[in-house]
N, C-alpha and C. Protein backbone atom coordinates (compact mmCIF):
# COMPACT_ATOMS: atom_id res chain seq x y z
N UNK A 1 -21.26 21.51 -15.95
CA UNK A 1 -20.05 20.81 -16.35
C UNK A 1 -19.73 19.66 -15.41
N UNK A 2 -20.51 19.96 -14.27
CA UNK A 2 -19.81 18.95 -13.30
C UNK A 2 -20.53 17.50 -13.70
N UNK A 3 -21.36 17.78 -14.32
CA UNK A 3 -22.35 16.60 -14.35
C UNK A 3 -22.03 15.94 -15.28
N UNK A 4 -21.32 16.51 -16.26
CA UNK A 4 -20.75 15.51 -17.81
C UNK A 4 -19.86 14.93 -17.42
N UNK A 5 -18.69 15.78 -16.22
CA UNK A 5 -17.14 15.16 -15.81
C UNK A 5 -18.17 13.82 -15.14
N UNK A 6 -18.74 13.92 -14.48
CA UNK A 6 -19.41 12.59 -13.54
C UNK A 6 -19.86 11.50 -14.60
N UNK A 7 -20.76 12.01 -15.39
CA UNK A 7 -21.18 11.16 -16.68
C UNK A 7 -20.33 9.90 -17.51
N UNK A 8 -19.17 10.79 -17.68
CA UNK A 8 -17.95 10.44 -18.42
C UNK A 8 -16.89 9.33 -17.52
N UNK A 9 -17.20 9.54 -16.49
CA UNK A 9 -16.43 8.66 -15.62
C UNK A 9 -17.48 7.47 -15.48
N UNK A 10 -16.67 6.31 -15.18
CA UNK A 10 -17.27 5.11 -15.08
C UNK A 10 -16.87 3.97 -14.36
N UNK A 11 -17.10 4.77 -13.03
CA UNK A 11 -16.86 3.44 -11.70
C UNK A 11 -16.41 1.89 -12.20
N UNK A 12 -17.18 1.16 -12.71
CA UNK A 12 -16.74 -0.18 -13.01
C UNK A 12 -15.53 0.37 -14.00
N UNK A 13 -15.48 0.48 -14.92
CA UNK A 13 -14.46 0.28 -15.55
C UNK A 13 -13.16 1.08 -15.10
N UNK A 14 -13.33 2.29 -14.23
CA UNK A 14 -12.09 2.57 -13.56
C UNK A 14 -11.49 1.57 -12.29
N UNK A 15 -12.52 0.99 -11.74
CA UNK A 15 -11.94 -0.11 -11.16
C UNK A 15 -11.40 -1.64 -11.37
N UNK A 16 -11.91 -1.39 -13.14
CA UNK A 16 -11.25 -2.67 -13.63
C UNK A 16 -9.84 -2.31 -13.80
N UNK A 17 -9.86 -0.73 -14.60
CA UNK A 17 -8.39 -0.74 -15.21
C UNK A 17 -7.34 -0.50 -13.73
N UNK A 18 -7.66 -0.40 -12.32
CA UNK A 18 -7.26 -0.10 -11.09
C UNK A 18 -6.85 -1.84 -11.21
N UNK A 19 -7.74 -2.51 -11.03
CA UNK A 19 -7.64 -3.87 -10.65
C UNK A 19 -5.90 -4.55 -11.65
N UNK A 20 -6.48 -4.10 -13.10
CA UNK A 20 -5.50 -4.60 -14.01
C UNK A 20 -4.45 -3.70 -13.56
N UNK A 21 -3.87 -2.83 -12.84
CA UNK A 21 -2.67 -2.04 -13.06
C UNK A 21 -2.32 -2.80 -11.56
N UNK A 22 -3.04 -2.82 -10.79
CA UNK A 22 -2.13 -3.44 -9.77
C UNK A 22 -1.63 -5.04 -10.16
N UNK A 23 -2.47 -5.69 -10.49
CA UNK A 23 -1.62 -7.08 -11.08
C UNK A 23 -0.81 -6.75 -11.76
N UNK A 24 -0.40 -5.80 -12.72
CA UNK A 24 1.07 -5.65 -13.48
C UNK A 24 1.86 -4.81 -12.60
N UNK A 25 1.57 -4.25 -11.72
CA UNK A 25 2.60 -3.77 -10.33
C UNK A 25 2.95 -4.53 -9.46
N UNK A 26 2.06 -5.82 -9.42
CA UNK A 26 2.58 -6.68 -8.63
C UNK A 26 3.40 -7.89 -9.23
N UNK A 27 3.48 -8.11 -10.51
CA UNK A 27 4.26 -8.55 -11.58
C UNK A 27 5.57 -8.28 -11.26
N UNK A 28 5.38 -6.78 -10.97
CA UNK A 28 6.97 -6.32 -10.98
C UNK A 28 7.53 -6.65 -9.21
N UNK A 29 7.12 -6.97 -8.02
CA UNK A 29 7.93 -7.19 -6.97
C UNK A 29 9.13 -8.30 -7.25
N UNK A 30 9.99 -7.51 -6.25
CA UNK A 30 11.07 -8.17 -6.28
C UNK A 30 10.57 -9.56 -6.31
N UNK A 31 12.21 -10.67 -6.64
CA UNK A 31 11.49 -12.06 -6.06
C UNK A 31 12.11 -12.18 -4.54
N UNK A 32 11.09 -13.20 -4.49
CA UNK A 32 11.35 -13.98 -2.74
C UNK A 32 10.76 -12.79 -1.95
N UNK A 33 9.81 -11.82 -2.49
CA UNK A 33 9.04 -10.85 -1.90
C UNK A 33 8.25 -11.32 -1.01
N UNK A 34 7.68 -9.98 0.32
CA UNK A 34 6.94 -10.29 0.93
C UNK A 34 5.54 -10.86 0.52
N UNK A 35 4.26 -10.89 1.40
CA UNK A 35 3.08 -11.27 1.09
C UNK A 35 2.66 -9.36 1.10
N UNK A 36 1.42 -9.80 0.36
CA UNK A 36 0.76 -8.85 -0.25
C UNK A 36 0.26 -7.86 1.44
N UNK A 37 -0.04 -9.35 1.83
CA UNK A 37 -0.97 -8.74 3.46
C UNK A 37 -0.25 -7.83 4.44
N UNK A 38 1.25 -8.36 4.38
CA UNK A 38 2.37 -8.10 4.85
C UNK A 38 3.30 -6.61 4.49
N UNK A 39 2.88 -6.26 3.26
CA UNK A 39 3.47 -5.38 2.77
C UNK A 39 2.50 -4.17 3.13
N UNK A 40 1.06 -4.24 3.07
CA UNK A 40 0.28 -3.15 3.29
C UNK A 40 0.39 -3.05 4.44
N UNK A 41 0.60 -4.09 5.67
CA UNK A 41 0.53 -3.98 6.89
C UNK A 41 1.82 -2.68 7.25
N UNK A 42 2.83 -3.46 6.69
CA UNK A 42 4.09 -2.42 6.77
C UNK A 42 3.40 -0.89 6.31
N UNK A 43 3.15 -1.20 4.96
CA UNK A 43 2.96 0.19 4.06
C UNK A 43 1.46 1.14 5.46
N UNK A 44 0.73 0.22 6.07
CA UNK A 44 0.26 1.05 6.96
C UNK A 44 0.56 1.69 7.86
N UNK A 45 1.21 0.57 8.87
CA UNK A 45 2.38 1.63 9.86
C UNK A 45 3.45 2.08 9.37
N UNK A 46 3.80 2.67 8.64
CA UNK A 46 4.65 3.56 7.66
C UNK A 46 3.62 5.10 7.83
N UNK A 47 2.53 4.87 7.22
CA UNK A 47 1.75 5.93 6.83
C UNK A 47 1.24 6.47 8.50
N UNK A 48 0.84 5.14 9.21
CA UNK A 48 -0.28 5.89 10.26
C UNK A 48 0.77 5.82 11.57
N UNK A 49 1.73 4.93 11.86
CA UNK A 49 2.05 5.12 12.48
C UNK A 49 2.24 3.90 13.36
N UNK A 50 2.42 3.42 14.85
CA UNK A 50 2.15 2.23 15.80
C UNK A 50 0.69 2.44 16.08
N UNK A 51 0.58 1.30 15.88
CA UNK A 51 -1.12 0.50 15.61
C UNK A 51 -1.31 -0.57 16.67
N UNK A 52 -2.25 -0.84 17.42
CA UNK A 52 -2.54 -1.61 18.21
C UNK A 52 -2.89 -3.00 16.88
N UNK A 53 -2.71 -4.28 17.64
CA UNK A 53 -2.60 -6.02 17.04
C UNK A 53 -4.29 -5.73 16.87
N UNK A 54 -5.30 -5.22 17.15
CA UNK A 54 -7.09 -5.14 16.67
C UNK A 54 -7.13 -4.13 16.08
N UNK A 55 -6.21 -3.01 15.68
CA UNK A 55 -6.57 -2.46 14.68
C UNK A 55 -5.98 -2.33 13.56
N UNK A 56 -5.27 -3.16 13.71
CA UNK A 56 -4.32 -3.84 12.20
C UNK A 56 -5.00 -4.68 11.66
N UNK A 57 -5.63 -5.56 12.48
CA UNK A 57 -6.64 -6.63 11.94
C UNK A 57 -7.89 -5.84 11.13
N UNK A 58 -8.74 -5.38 11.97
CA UNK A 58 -9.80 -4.69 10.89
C UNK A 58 -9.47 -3.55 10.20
N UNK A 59 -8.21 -3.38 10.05
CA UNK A 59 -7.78 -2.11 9.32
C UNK A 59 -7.63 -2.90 7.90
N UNK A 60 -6.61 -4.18 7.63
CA UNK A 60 -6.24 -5.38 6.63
C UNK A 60 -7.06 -6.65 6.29
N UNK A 61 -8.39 -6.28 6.99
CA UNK A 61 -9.61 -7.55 6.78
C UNK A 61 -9.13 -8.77 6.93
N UNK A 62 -8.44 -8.99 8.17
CA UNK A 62 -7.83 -10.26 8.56
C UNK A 62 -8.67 -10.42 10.50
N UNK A 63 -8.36 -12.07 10.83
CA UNK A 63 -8.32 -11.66 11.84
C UNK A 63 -7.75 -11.63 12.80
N UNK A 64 -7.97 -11.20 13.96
CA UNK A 64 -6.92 -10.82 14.89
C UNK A 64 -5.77 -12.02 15.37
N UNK A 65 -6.45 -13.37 15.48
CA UNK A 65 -5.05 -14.41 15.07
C UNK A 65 -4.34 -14.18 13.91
N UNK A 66 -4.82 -14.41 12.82
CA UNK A 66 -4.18 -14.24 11.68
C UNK A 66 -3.35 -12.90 11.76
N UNK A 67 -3.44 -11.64 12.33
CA UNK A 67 -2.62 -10.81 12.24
C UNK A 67 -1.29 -10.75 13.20
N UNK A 68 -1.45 -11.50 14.20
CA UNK A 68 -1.13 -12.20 15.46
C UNK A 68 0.38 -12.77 14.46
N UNK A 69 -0.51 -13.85 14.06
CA UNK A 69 0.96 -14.46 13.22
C UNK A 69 2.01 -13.86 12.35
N UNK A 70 1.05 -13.13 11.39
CA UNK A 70 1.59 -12.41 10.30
C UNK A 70 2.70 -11.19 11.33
N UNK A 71 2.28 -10.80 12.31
CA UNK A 71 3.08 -9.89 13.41
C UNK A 71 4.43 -10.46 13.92
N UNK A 72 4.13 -11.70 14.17
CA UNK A 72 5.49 -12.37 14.79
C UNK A 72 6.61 -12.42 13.68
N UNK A 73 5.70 -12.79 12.34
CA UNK A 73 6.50 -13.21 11.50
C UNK A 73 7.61 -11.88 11.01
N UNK A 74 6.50 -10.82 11.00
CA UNK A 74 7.58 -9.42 10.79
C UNK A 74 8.47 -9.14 11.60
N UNK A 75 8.31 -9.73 13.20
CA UNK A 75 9.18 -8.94 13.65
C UNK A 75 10.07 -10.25 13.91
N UNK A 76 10.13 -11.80 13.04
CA UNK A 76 11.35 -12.33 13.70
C UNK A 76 12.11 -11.79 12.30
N UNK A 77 11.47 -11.54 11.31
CA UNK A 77 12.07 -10.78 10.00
C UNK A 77 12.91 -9.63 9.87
N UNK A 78 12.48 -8.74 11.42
CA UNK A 78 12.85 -7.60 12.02
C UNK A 78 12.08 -6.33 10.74
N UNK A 79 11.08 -6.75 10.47
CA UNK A 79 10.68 -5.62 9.76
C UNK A 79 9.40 -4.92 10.87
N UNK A 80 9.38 -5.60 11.98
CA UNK A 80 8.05 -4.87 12.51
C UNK A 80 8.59 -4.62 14.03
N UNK A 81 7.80 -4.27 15.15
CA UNK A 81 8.53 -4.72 16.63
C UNK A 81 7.50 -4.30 17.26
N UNK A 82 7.23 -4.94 18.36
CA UNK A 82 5.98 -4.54 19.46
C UNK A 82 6.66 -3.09 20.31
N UNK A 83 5.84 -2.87 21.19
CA UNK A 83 6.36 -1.55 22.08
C UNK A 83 5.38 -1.49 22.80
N UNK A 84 5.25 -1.02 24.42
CA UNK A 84 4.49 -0.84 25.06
C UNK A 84 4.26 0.73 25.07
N UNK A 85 2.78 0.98 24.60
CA UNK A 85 1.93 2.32 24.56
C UNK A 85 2.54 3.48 25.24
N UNK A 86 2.96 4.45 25.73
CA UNK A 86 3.88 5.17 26.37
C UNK A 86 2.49 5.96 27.16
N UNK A 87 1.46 6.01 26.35
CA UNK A 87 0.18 6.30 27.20
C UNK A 87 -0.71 5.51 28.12
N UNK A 88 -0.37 4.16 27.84
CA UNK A 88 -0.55 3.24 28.37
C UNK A 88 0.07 1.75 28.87
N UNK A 89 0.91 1.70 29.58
CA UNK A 89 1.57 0.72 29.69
C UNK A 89 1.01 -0.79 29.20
N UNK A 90 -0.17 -1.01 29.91
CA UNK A 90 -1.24 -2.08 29.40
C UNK A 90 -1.16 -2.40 27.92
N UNK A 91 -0.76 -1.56 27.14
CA UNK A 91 -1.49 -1.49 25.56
C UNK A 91 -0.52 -1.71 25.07
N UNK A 92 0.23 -2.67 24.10
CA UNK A 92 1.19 -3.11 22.99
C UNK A 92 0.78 -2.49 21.87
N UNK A 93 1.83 -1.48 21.06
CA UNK A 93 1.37 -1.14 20.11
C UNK A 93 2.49 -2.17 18.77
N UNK A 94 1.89 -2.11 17.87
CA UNK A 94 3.17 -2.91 16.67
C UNK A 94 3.83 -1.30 15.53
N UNK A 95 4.96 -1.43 15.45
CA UNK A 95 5.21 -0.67 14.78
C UNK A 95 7.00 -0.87 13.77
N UNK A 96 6.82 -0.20 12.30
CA UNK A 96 7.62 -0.61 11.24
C UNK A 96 8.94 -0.38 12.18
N UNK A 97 9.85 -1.14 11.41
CA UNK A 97 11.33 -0.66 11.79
C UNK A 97 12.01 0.26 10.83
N UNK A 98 13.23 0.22 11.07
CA UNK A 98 13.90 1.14 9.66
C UNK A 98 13.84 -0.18 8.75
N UNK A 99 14.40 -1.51 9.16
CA UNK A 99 14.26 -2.66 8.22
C UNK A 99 13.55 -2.56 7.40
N UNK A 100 12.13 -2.43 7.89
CA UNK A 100 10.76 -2.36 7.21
C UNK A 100 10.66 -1.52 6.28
N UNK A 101 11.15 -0.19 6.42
CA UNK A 101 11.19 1.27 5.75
C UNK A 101 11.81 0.33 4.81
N UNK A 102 13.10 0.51 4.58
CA UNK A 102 13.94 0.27 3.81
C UNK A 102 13.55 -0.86 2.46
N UNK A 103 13.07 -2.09 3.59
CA UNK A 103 12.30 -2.97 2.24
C UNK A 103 10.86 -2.24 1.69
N UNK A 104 9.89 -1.82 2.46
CA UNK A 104 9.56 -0.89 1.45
C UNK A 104 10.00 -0.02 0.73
N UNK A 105 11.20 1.09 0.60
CA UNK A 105 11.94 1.82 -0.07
C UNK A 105 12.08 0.54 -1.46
N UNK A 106 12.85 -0.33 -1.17
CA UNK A 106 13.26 -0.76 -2.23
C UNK A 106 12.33 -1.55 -3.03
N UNK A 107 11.14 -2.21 -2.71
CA UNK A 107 9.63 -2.41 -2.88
C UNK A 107 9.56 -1.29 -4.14
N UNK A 108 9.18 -0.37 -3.81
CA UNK A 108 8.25 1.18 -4.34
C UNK A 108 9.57 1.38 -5.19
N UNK A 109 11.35 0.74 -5.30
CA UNK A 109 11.79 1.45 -6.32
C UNK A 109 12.10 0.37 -7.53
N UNK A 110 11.74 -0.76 -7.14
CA UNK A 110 12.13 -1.94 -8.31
C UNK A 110 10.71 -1.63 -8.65
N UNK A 111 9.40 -1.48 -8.07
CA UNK A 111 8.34 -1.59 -8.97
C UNK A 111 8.12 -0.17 -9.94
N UNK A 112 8.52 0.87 -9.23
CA UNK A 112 8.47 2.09 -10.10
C UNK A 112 9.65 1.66 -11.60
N UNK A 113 10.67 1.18 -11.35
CA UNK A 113 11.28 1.07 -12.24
C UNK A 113 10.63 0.00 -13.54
N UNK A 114 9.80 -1.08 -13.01
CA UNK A 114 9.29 -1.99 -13.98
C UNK A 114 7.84 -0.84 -14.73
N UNK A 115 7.32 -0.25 -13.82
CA UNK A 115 6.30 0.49 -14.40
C UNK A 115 6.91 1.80 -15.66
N UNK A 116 8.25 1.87 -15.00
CA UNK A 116 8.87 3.31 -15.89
C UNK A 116 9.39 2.49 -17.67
N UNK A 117 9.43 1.41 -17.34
CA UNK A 117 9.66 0.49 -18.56
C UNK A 117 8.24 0.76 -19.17
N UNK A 118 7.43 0.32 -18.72
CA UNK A 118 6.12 0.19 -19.58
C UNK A 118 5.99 1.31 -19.90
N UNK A 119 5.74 2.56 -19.03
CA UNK A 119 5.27 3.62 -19.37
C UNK A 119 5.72 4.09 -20.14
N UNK A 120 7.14 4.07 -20.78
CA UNK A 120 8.05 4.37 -21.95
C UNK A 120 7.75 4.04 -23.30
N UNK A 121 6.83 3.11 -23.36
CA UNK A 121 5.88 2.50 -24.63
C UNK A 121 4.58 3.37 -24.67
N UNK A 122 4.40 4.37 -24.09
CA UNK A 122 3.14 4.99 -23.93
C UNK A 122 3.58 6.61 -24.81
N UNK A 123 2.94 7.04 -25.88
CA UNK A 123 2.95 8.36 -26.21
C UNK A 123 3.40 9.10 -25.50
N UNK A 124 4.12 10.03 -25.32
CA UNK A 124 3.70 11.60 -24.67
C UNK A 124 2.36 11.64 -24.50
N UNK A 125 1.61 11.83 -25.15
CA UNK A 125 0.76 12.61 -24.69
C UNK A 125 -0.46 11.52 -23.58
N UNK A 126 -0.59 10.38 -24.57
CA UNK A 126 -0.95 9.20 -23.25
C UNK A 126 -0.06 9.43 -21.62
N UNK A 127 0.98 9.76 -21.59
CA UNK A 127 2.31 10.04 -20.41
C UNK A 127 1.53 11.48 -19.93
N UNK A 128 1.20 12.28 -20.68
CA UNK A 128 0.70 13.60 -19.75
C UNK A 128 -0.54 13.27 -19.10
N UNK A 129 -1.41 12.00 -19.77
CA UNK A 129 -2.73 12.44 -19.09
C UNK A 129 -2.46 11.85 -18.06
N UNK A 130 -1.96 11.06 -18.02
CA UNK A 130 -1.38 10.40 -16.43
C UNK A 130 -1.19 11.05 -15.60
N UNK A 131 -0.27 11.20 -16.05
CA UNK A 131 0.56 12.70 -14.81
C UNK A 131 -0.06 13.74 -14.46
N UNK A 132 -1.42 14.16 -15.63
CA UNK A 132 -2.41 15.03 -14.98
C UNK A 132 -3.20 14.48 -13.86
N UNK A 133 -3.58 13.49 -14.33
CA UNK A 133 -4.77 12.07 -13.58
C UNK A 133 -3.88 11.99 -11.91
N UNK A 134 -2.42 11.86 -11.78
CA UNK A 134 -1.69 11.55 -10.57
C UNK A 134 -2.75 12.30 -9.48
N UNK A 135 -2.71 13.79 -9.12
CA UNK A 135 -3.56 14.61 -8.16
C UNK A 135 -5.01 13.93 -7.75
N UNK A 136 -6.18 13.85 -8.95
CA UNK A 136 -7.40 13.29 -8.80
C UNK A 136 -6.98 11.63 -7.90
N UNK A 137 -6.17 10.79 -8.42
CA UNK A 137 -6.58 9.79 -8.01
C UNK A 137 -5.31 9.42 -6.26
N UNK A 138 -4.68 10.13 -6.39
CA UNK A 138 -4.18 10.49 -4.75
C UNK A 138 -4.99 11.26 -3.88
N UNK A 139 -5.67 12.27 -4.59
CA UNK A 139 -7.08 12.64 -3.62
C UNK A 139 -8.05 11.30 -3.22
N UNK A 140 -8.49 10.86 -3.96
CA UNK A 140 -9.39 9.72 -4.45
C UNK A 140 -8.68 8.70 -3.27
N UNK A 141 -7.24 8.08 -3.23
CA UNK A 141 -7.12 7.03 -2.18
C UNK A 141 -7.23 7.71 -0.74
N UNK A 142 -7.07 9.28 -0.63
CA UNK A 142 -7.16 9.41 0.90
C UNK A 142 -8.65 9.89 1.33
N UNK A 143 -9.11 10.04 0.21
CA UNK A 143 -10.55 10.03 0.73
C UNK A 143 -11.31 8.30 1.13
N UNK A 144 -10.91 7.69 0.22
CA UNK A 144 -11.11 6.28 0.47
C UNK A 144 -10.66 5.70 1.84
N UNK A 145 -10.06 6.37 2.87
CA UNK A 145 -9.01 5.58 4.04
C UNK A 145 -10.22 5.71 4.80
């Protein structure tokens, strides 16, 4: 059985319809929204925590100037703030503020709300396979990290 579930699935085209759902999620950000680069950066130190300025860079495929800037810019925004390592004095780590939280909070609830519009045009039963599908493909992004 495992081999038909594998069969039946189809890498390219689950990453097209991945590709197409985030352009209509990103449809929905607020306006005068952050940058895309900017928001995962947040949405990372959210998840992982204070991150050293080189591993934000190859964490967001930028480079370490470029993250340099994009850093200042958060924290004259007050969504980000440096801190010195508590394990290491030497070591600056960057990390979210509540600011940051918060505009992500409201990020994740204007776009859930534009997606809860669409999804409302979708069957029931199109609506369950989703909601079955939710588990597989949240496994699926943390295996991907």
């Amino acid at each position: 059985m495992q081999a038909a579930t594998n069969a039946q699935l189809d890498p390219a085209r689950l990453a097209s319809a991945v590709e197409r759902l985030f352009s209509l999620l990103r449809h929905g950000n607020p306006p005068n929204d952050i940058s895309l680069t900017a928001a995962s950066t947040l949405r990372r130190l959210e998840r992982e925590g204070p991150r050293r300025l080189t591993e934000l860079a190859a964490a967001e495929g930028v480079t370490q100037p470029a993250m340099t800037q994009l850093v200042q810019r958060l924290e004259r925004e007050g969504l980000a703030a440096r801190a010195a390592d508590p394990d290491d004095g030497r070591v600056v780590l960057v990390c979210v503020t509540d600011d940051g939280r918060e505009l992500l909070a409201r990020r994740r609830a204007v776009r859930a709300q534009h997606l809860a519009a669409i999804l409302g045009n979708l069957a029931d039963d199109d609506q369950a396979l989703i909601a079955a599908a939710l588990p597989a493909l949240e496994k699926l992004e943390r295996l991907g990290r």
